[in-house]
Protein backbone atom coordinates (compact mmCIF):
# COMPACT_ATOMS: atom_id res chain seq x y z
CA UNK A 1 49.23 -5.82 123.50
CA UNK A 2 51.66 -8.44 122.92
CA UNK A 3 55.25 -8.92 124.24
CA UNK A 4 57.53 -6.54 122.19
CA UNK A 5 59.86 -8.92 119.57
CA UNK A 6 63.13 -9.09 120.21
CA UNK A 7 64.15 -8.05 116.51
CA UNK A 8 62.84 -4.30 117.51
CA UNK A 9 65.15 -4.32 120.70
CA UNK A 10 67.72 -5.01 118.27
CA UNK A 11 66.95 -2.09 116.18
CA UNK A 12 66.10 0.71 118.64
CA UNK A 13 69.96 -0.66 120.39
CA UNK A 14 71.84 -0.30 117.40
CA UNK A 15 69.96 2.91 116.61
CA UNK A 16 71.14 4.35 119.77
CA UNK A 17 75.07 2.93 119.30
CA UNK A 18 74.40 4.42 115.43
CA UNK A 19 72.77 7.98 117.07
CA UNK A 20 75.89 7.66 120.67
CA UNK A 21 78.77 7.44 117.39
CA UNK A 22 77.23 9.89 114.94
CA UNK A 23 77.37 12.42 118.01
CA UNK A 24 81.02 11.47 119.34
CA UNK A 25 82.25 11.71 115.31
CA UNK A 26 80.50 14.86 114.96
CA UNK A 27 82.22 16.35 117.99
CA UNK A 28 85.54 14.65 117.35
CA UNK A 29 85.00 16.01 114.27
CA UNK A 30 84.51 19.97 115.17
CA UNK A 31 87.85 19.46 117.33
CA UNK A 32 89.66 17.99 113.93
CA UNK A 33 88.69 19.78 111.42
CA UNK A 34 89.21 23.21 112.97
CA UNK A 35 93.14 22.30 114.30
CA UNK A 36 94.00 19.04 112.34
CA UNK A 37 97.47 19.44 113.35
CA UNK A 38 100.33 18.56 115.70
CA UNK A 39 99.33 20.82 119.20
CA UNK A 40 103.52 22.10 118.61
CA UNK A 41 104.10 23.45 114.93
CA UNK A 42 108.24 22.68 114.10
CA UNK A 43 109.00 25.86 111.98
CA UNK A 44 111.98 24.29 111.29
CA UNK A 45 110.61 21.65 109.01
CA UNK A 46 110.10 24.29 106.65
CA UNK A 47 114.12 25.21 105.80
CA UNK A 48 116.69 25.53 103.65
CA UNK A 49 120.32 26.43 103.35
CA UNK A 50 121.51 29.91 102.53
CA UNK A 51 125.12 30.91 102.95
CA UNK A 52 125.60 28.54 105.82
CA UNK A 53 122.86 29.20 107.63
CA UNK A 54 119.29 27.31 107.99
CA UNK A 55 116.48 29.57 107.08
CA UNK A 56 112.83 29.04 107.47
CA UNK A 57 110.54 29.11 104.28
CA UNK A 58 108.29 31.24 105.33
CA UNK A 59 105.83 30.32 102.21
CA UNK A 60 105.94 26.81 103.11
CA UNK A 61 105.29 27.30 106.58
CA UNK A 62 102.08 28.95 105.89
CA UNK A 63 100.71 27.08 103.33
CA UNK A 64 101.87 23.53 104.42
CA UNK A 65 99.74 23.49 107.73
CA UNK A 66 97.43 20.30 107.98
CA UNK A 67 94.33 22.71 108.59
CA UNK A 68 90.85 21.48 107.27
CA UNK A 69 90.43 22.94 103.54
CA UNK A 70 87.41 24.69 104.88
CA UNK A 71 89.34 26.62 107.83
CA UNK A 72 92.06 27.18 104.95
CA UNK A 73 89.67 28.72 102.78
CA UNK A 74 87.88 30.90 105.78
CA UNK A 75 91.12 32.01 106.46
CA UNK A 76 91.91 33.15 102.76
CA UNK A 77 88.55 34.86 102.45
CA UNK A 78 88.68 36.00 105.96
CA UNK A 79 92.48 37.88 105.77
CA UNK A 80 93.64 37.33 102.28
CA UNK A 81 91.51 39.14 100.37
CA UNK A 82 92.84 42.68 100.76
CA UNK A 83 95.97 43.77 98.41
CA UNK A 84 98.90 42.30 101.18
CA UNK A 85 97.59 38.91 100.77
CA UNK A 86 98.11 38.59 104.66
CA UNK A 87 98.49 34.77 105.73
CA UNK A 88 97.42 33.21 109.07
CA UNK A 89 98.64 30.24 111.39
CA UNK A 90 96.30 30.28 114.06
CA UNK A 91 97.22 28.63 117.76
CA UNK A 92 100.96 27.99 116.32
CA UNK A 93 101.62 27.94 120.17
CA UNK A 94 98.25 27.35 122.02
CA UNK A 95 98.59 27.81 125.86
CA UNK A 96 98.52 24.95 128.69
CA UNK A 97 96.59 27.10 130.82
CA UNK A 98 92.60 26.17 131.46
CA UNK A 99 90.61 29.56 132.31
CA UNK A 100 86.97 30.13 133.00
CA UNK A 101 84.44 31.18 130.18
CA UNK A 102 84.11 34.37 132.27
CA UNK A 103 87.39 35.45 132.18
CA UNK A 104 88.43 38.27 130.44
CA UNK A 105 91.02 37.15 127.26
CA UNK A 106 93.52 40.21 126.55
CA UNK A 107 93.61 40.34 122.51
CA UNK A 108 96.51 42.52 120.87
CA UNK A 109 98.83 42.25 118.48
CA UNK A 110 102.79 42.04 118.52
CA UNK A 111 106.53 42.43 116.74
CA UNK A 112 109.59 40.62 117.96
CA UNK A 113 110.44 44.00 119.64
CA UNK A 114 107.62 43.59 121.72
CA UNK A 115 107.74 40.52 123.41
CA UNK A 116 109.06 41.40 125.96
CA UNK A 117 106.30 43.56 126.74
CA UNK A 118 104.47 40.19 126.01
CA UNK A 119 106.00 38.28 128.66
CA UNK A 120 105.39 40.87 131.60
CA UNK A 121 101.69 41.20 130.99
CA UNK A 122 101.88 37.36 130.99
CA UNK A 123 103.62 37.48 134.19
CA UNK A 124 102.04 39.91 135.87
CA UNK A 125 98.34 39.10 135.20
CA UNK A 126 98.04 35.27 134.49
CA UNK A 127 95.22 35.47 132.49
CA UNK A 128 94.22 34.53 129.10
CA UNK A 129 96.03 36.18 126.76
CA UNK A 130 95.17 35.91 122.65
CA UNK A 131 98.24 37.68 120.39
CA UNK A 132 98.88 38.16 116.98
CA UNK A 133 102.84 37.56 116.50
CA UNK A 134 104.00 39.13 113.14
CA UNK A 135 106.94 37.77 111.53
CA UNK A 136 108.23 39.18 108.22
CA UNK A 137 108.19 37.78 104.88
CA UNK A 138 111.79 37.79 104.53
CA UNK A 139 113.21 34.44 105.58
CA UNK A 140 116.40 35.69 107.47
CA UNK A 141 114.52 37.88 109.99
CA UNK A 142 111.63 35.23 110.05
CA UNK A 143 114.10 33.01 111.44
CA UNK A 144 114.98 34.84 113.97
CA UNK A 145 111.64 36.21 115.25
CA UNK A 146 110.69 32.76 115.69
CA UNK A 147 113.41 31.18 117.32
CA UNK A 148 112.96 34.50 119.94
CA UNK A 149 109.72 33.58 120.37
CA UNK A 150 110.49 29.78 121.04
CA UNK A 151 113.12 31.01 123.48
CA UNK A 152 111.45 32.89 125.41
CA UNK A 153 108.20 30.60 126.04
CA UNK A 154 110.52 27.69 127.07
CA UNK A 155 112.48 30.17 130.02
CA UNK A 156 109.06 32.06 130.80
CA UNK A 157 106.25 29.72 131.93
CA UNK A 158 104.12 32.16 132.29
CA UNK A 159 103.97 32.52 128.07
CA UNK A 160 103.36 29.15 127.57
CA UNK A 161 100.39 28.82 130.15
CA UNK A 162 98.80 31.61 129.55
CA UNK A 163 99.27 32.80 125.74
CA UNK A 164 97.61 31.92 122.61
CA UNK A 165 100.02 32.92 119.51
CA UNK A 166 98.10 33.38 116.20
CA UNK A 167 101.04 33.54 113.52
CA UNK A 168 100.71 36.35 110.88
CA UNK A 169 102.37 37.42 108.05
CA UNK A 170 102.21 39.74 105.13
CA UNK A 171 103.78 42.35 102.76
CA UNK A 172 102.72 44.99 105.40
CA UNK A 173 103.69 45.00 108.50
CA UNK A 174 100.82 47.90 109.84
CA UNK A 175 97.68 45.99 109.84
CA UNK A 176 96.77 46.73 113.48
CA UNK A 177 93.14 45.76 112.78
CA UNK A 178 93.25 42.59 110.49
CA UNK A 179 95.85 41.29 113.34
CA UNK A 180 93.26 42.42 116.06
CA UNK A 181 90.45 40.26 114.13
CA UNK A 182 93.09 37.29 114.22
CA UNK A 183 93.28 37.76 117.94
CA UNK A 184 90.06 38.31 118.96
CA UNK A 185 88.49 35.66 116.34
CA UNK A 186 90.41 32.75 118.13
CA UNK A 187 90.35 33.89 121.67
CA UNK A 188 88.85 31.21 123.91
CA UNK A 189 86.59 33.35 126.93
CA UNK A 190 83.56 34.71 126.96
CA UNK A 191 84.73 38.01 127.38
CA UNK A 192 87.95 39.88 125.50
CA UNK A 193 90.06 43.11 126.02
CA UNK A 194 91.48 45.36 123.56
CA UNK A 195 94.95 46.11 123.94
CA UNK A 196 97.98 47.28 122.66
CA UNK A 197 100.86 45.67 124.22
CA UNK A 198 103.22 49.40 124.42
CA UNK A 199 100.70 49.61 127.53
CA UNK A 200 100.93 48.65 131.32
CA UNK A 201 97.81 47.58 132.67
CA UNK A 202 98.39 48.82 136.01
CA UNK A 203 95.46 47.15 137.96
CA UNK A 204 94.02 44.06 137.62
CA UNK A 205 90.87 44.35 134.71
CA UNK A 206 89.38 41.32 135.94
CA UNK A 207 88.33 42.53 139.42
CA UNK A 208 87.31 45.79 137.28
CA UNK A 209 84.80 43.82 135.47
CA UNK A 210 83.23 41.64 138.93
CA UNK A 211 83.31 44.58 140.49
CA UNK A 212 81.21 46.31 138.08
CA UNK A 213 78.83 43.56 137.94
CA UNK A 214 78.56 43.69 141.88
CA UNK A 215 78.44 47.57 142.00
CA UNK A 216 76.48 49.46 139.37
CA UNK A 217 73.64 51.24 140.84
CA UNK A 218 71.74 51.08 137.28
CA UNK A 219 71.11 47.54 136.71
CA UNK A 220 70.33 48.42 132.77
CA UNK A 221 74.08 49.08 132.35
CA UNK A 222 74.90 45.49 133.38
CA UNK A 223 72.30 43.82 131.20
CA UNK A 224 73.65 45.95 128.50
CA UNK A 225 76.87 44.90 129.09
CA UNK A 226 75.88 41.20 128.97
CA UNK A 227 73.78 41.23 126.11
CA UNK A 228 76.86 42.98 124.14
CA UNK A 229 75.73 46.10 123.85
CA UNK A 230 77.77 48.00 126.18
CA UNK A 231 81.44 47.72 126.94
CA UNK A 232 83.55 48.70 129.83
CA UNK A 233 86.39 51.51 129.14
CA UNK A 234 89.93 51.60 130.93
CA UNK A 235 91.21 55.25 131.30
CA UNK A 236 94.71 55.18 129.43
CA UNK A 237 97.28 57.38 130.46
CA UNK A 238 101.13 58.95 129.63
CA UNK A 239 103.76 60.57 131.17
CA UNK A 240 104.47 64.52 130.13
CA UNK A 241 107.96 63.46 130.90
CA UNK A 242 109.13 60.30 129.63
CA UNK A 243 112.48 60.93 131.15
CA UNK A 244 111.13 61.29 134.78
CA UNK A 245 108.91 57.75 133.99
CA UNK A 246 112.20 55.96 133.18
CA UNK A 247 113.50 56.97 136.85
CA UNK A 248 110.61 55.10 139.04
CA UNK A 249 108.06 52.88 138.53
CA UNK A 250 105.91 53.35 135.57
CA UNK A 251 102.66 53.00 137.11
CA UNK A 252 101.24 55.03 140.21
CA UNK A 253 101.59 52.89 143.43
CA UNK A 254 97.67 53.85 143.54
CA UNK A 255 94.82 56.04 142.26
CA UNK A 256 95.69 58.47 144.92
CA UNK A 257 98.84 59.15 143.41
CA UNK A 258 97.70 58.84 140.00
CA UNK A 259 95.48 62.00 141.00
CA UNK A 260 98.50 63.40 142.54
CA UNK A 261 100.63 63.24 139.36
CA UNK A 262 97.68 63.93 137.00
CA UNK A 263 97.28 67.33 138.48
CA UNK A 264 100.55 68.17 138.90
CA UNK A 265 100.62 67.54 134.81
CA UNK A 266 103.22 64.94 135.21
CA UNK A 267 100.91 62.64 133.71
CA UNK A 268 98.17 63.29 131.52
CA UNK A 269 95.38 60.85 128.92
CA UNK A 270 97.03 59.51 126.66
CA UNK A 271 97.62 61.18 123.15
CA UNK A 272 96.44 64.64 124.94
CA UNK A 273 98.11 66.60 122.02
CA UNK A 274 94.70 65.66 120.12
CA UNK A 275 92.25 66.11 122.44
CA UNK A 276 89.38 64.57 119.90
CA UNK A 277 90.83 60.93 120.94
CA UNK A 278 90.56 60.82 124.41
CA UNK A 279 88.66 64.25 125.89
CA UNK A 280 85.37 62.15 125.91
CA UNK A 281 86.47 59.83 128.65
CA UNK A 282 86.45 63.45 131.13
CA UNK A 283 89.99 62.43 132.68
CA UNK A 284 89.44 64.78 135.15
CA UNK A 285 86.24 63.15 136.29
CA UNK A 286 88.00 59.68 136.37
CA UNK A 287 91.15 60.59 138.24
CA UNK A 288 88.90 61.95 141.18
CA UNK A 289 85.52 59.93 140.91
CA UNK A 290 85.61 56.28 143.19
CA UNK A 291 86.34 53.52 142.35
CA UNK A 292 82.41 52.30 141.46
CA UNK A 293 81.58 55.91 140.42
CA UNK A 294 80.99 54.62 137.06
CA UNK A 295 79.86 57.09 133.88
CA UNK A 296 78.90 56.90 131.06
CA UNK A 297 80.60 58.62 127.70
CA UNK A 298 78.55 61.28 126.11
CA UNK A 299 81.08 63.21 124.25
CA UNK A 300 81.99 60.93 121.46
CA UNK A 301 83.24 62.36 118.50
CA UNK A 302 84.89 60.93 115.28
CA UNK A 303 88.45 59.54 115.93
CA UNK A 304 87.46 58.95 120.04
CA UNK A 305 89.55 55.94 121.10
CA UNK A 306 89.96 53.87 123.55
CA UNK A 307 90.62 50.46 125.27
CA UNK A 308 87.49 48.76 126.30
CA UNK A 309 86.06 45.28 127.95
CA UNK A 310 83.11 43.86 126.10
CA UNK A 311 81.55 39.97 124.92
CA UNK A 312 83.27 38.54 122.92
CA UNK A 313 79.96 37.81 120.63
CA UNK A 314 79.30 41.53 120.55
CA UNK A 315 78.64 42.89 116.87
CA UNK A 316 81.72 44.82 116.34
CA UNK A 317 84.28 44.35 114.31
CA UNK A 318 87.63 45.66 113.52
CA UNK A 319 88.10 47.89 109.97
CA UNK A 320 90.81 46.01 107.91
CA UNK A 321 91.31 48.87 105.54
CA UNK A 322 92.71 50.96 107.76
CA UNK A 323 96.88 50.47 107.24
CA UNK A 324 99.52 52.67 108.74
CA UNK A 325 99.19 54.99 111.57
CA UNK A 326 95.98 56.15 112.76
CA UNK A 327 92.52 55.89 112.76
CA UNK A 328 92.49 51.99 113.89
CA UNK A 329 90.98 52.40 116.98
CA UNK A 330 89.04 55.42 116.23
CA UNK A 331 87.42 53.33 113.62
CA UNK A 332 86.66 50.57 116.27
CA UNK A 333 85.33 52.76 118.99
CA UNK A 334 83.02 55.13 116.26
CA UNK A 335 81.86 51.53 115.37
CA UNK A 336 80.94 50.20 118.61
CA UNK A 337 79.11 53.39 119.61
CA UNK A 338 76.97 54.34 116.41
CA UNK A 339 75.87 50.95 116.15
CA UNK A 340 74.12 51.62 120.06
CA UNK A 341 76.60 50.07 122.24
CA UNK A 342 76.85 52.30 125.64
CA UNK A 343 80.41 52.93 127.28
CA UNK A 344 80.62 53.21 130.34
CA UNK A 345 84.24 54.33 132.02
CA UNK A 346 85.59 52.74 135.24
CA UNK A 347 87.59 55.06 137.13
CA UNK A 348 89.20 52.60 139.49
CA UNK A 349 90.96 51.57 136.49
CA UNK A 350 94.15 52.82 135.05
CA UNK A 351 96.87 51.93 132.26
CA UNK A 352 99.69 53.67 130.80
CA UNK A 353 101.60 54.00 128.21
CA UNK A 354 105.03 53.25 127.77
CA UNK A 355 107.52 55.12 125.49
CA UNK A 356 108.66 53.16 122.46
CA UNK A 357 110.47 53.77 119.17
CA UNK A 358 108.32 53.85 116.23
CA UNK A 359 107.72 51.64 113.82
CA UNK A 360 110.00 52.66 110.82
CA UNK A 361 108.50 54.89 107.96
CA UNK A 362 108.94 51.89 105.25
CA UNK A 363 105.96 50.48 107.26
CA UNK A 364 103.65 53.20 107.34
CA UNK A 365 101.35 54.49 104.62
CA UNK A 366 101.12 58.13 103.33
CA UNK A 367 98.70 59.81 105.76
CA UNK A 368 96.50 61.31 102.36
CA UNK A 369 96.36 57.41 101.72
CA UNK A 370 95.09 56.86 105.39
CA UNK A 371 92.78 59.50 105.21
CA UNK A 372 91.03 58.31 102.28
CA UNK A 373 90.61 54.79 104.14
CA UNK A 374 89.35 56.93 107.27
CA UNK A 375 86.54 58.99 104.81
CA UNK A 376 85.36 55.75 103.05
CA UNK A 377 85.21 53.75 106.50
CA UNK A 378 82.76 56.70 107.87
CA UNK A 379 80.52 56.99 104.96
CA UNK A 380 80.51 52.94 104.98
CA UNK A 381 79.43 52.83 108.87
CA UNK A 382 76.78 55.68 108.70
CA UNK A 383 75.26 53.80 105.35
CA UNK A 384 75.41 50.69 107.38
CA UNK A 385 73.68 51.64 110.84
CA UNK A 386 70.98 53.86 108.88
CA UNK A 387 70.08 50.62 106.31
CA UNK A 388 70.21 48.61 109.10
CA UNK A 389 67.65 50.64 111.20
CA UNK A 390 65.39 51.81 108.55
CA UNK A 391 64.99 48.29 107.29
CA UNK A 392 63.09 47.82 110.81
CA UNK A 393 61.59 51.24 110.70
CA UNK A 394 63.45 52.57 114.01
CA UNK A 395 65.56 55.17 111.71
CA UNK A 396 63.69 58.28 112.39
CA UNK A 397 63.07 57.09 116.43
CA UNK A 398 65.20 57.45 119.26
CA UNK A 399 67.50 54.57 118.17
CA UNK A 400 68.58 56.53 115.30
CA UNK A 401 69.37 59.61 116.93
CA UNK A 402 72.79 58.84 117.98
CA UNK A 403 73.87 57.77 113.96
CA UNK A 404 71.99 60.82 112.81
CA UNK A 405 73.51 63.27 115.01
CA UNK A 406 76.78 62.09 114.82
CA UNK A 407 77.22 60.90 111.19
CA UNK A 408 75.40 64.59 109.94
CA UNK A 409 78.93 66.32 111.08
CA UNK A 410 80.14 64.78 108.61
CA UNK A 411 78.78 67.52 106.31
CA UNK A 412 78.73 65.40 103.82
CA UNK A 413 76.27 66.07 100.77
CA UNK A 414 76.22 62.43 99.55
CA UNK A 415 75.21 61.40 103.49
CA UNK A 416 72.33 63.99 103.58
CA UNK A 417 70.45 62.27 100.37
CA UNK A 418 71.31 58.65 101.60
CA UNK A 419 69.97 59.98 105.24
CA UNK A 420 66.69 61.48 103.68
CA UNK A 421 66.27 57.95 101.54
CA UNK A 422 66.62 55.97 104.53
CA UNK A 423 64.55 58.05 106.73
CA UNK A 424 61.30 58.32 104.54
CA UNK A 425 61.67 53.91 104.34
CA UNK A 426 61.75 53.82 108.30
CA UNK A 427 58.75 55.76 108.41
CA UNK A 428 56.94 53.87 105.63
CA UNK A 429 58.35 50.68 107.15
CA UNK A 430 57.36 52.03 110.89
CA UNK A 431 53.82 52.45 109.93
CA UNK A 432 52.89 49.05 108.08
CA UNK A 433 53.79 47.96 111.33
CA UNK A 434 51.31 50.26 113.00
């Protein structure tokens, strides 16, 4: 064989420089097209005069950001399709913080009133935080939730380092699920929380998650939990009293006293009143058990909620039609636990709830109107996880017993016919396979 010509050095040189650019373009590129903007958005490009004062266009804020047309138009399908046309600014302030792909990103959603809820989580846990900031579509308070916001980040380093703020914006205020998609969508770890921020998280959820991993006896539960099929619930509490809370501390010093004060009915789970949202978690198990005694939930029922640890890539999702009070969370949780994910409590963990004024009534919807939404979202899930399982023929085996059970007290009639459809395709399906 002869000596190789120098023409086909040439070529397989500039084929490499060609193949080196195309690669460092096409991950330039991923960068640039998803945030093709300054890192710092100035709202107050976007004004105009109004009886002496500089207002911010809130209309020109959102749709003047130098986003890619795709992102643009994945955000307008994604959040803009429902009837309050809500609008999105993702990473309008993006945190200077650098955290580890297994850390464990907070997602929840806020109002001006909040932040400064906002800025003691960010203080007090220094970990990734993701957070939907609503501002209103009326210019004048616009303006000033946004100059609040750029306050406090530039006094409270702590926001700035360790807080991701997705803007958001509609006609209606009491989207608690569309906002949590916005937060969890652009959070940055491997792993998220769900949280409301009207809630102290009074130990540290990170060491509850390593621990967990070091601890559990049944090594199934942790490769559920990695593969996204399990998640990791917080026990959320409240104070009978809110009176005696606002004279101490409002977390226990420790789970001894949380114990202490939970049977002395000074504190109790959260939302107690209805005992269908949080009885499942057996608070009276978790306020004695230790700290790796971990259990699993086997009481769910419809409207069960709770705040939970889980992959980010996990197939869950949030319900956007559910607007107002209610229901948002219950939707969430029946979600994550029809569709086979396990849930598995960890007692050495504890939050609680702090008392808050309520949203006004302007914002809420009519509860018959929410209770529609809640009906429709069930039959819609149920439909969902028996399709989904009969199309692989595991309907009418042990991985459909969980959906079956739960979704026939409904008592539905239209359920039972879709049920006995979808059940005689699994078993046709399940023996072709045979």
């Amino acid at each position: 064989m002869g000596p190789v010509p120098k023409w086909l050095w040439v070529m397989v040189i500039l084929t490499v420089i060609l193949w080196s650019a195309a690669r460092w373009k096409s991950s330039e590129d991923t960068t640039t097209i998803v945030w093709s903007r300054p890192t710092q958005i100035d709202p107050f490009k976007h004004t105009y005069s109004y009886q002496g004062s500089n207002l911010v266009d809130t209309t020109a804020l959102f749709d003047r950001q130098t986003l890619d047309p795709i992102i643009k138009s994945l955000l307008r399908t994604s959040f803009a399709h429902n009837s309050y046309e809500s609008k999105v600014i993702p990473f309008y302030r993006k945190k200077t913080g650098t955290f580890k792909s297994e850390d464990v990103t907070l997602i929840t959603w806020i109002t001006s009133d909040r932040l400064g809820r906002l800025v003691r989580l960010a203080e007090k846990r220094k970990a990734p935080i993701s957070v939907s900031y609503y501002i209103p579509l009326r210019d004048k308070l616009a303006t000033r939730d946004l100059a609040l916001l750029d306050k406090l980040i530039k006094t409270h380093p702590a926001l700035s380092q360790n807080v991701d703020v997705h803007l958001v914006t509609s006609s209606e205020l009491l989207q608690p699920n569309t906002w949590r998609t916005v937060a969890h969508t652009f959070s940055q770890t491997d792993w998220v929380m769900l949280w409301d921020a009207d809630f102290e998280a009074c130990t540290d959820y990170q060491d509850g998650l390593e621990e967990f991993r070091k601890n559990v006896k049944d090594k199934r539960w942790l490769e559920k939990l990695d593969h996204g099929m399990a998640a990791l619930i917080i026990p959320s509490y409240e104070w009978t009293d809110p009176s005696y809370a606002r004279r101490r501390d409002l977390c226990p010093k420790d789970k001894r006293e949380l114990s202490t004060l939970y049977h002395d009915l000074i504190l109790d789970a959260f939302e107690t009143h209805n005992p269908i949202l949080s009885h499942a978690t057996e608070y009276n198990r978790a306020v004695d058990a230790g700290f790796t005694d971990y259990y699993e939930v086997t009481e769910f029922e419809f409207g069960y909620e709770v705040y939970a640890i889980f992959r980010k890539d996990a197939n869950v999702w949030y319900d956007q039609r559910l607007v107002g009070y209610g229901f948002d969370r219950g939707a969430f949780t029946a979600q994550m636990y029809l569709s086979g994910m396990d849930l598995y409590v960890l007692p050495g963990q504890y939050a609680v709830h702090e008392e808050h004024p309520s949203y006004t009534e302007s914002m809420t919807r009519d509860s018959s109107g929410m209770t529609v939404s809640w009906m429709t979202f069930q039959l819609d899930l149920c439909h969902r996880i028996f399709q989904r399982l009969a199309s692989r023929g595991e309907l009418h085996g042990q991985l459909g017993e969980r959906s079956i059970s739960h979704c026939a007290d409904l008592d539905l009639p239209e359920m039972k016919n879709d049920l006995d459809r979808l059940l005689m395709q699994s078993r046709n399906m399940g023996a072709k396979r045979m």
